[in-house]
N, C-alpha and C. Protein backbone atom coordinates (compact mmCIF):
# COMPACT_ATOMS: atom_id res chain seq x y z
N UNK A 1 0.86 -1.18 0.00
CA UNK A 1 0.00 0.00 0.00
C UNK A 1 0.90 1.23 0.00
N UNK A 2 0.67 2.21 -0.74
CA UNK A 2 1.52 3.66 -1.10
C UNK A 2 1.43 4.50 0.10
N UNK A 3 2.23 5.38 0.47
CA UNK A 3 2.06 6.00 1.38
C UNK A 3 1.05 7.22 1.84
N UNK A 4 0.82 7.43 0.69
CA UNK A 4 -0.41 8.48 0.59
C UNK A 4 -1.64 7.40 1.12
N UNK A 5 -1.77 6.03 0.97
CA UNK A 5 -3.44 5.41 1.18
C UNK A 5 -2.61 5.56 2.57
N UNK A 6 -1.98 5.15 3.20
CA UNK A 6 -1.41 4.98 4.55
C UNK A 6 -1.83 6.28 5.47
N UNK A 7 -1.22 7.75 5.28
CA UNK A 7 -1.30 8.85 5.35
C UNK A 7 -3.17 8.97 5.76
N UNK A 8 -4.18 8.58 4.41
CA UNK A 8 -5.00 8.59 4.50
C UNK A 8 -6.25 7.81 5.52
N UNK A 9 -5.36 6.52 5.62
CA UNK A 9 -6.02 5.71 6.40
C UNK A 9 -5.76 6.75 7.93
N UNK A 10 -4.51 6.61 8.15
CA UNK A 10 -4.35 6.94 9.25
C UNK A 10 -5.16 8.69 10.05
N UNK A 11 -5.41 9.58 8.84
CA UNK A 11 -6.27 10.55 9.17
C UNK A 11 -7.55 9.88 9.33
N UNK A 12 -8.26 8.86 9.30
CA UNK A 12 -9.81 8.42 9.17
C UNK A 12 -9.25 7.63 10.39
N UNK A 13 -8.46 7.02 10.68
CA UNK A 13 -8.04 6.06 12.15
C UNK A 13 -8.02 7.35 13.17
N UNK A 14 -7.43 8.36 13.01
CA UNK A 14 -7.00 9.29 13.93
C UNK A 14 -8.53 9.90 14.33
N UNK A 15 -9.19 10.00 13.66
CA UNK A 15 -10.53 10.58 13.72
C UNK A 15 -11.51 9.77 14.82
N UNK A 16 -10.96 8.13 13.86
CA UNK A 16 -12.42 7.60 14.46
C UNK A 16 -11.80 6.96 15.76
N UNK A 17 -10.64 7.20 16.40
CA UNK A 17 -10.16 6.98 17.53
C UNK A 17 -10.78 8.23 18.10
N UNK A 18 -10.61 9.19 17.55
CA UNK A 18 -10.82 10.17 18.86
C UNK A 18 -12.44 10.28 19.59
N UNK A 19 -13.39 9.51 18.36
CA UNK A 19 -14.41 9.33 18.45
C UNK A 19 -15.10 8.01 19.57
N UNK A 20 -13.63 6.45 19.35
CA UNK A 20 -14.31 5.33 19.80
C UNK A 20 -13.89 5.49 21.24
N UNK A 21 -12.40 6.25 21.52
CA UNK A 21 -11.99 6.64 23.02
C UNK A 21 -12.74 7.45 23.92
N UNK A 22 -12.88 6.91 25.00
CA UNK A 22 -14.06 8.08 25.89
C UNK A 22 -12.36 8.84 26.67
N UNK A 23 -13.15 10.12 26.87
CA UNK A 23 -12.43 11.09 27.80
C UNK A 23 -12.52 12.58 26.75
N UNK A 24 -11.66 12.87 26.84
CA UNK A 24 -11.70 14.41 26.57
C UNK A 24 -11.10 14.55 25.22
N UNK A 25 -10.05 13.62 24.64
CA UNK A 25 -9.92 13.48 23.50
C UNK A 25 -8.54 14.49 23.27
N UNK A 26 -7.62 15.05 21.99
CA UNK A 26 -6.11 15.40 22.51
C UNK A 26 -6.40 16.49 20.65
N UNK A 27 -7.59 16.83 20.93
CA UNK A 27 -7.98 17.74 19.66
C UNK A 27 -7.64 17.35 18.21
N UNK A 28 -8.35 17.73 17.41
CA UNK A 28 -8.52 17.34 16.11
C UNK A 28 -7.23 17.31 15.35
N UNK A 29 -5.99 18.15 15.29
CA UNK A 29 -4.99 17.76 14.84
C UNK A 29 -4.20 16.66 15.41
N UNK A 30 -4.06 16.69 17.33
CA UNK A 30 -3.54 15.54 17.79
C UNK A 30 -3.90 14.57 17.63
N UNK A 31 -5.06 13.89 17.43
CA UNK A 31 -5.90 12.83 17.00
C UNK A 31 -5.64 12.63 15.61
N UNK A 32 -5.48 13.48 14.50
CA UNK A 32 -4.69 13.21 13.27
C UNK A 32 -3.63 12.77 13.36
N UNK A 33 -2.68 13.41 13.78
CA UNK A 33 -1.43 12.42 14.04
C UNK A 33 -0.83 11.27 14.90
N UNK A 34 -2.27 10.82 15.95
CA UNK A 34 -2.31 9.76 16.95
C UNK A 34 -2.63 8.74 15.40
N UNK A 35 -3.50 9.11 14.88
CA UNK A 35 -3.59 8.48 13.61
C UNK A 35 -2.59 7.61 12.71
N UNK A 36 -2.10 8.57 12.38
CA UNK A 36 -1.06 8.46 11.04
C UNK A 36 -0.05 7.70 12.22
N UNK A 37 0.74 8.06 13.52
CA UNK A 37 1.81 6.74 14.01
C UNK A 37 0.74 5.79 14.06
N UNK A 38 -0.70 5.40 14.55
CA UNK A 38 -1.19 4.52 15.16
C UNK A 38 -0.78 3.17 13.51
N UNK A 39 -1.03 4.20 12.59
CA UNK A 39 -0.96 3.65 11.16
C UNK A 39 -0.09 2.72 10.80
N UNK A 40 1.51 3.33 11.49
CA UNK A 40 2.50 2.82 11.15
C UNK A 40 2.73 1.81 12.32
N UNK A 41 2.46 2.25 13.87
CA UNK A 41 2.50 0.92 14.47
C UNK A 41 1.61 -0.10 14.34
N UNK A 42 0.40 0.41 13.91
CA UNK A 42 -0.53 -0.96 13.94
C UNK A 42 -0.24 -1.72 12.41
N UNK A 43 0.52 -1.49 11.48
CA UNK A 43 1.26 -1.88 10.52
C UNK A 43 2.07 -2.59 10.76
N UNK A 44 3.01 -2.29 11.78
CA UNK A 44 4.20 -3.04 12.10
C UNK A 44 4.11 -4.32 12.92
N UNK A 45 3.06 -4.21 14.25
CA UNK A 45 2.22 -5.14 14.68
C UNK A 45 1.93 -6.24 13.62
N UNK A 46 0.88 -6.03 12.95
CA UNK A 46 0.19 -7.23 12.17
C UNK A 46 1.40 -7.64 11.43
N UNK A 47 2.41 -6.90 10.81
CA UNK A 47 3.54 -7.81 9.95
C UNK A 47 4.32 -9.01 10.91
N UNK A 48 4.28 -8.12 12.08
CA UNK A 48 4.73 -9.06 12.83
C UNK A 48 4.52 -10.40 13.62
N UNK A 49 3.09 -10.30 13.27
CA UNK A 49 1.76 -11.11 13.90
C UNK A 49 1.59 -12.29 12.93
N UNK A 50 1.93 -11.83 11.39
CA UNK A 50 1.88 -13.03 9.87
C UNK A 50 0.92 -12.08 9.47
N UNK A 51 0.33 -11.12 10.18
CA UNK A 51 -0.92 -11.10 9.02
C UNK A 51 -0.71 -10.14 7.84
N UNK A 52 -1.44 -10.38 6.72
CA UNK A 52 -1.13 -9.73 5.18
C UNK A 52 -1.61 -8.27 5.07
N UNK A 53 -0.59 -7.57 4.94
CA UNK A 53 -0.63 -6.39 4.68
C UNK A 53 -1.14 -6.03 3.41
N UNK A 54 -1.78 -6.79 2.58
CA UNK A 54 -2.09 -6.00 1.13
C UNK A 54 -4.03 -6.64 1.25
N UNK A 55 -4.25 -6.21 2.21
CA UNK A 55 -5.88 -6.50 2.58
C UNK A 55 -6.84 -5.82 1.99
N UNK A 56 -6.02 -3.97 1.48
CA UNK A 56 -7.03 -3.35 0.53
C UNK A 56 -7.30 -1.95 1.69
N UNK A 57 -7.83 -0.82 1.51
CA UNK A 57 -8.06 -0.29 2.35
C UNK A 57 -8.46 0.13 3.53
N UNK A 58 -9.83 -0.91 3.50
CA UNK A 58 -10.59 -0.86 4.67
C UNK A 58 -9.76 -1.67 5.78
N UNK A 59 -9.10 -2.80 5.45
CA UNK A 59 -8.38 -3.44 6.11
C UNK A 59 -6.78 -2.89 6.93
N UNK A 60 -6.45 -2.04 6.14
CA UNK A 60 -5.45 -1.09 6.64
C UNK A 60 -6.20 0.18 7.12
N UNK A 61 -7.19 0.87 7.16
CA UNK A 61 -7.97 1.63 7.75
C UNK A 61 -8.35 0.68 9.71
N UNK A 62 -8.20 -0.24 9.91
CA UNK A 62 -9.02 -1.39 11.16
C UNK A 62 -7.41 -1.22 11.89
N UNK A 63 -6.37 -1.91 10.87
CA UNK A 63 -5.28 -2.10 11.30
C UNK A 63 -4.77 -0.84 12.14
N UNK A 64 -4.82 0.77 11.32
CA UNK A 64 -4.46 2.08 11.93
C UNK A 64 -5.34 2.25 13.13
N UNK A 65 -6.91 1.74 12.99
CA UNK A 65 -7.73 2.15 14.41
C UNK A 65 -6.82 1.55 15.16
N UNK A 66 -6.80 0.21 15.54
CA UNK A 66 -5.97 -0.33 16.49
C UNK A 66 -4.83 -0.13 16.83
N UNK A 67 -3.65 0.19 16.07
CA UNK A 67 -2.47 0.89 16.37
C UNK A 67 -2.67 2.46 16.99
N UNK A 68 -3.85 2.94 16.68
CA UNK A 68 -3.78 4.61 17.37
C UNK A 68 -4.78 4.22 18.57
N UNK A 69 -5.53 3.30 18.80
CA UNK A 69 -5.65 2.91 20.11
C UNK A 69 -4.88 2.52 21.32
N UNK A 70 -3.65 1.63 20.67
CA UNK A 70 -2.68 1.12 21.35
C UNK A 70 -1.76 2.61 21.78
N UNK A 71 -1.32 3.34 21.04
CA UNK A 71 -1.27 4.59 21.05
C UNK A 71 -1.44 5.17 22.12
N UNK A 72 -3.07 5.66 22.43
CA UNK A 72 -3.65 6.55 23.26
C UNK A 72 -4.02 6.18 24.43
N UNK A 73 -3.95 5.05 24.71
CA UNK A 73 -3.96 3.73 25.86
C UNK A 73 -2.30 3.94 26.55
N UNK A 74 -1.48 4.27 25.94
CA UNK A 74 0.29 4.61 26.34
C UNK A 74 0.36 5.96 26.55
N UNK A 75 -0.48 6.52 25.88
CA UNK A 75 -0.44 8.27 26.13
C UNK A 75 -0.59 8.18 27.39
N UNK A 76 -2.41 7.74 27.50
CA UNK A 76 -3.03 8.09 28.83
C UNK A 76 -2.37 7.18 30.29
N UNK A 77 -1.48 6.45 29.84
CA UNK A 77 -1.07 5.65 30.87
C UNK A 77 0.54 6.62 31.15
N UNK A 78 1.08 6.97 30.34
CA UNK A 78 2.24 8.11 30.80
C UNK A 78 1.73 9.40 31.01
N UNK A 79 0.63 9.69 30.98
CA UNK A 79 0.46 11.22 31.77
C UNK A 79 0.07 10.78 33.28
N UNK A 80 -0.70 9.59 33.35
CA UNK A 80 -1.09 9.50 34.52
C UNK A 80 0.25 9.41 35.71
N UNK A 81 1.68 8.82 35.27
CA UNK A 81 2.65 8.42 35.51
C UNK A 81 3.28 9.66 35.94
């Protein structure tokens, strides 16, 4: 997948994280770019897991939710820290 669908996924991950996370949320640009890393770690995860990275969009769109969850779950656990 090109980096621009990546880029893209990860703005629609960043979004709909800030949407599926309860609390106060880290505003519409931070949530864009909780996105776009969640993108690249939840990328790196599944390669590492076996699973196939050429799933098509929606499938790399699921992969970025979950990596910018994993994400904001480490945020909120180092501020509390």
């Amino acid at each position: 997948m090109g980096i621009i669908a990546w880029i893209v996924a990860g703005l629609i991950a960043g979004w709909l994280t800030g949407k599926i996370m309860k609390g106060s949320g880290y505003g519409f640009f931070v949530d864009i770019l909780l996105g776009i890393a969640g993108a690249i770690v939840g990328g790196f995860i599944a390669r590492h897991l076996g699973l196939d990275p050429s799933g098509g969009f929606i499938y790399s769109t699921l992969i970025a939710i979950g990596g910018a969850i994993i994400l904001v779950v480490i945020v909120r656990l180092l501020k509390r820290a």
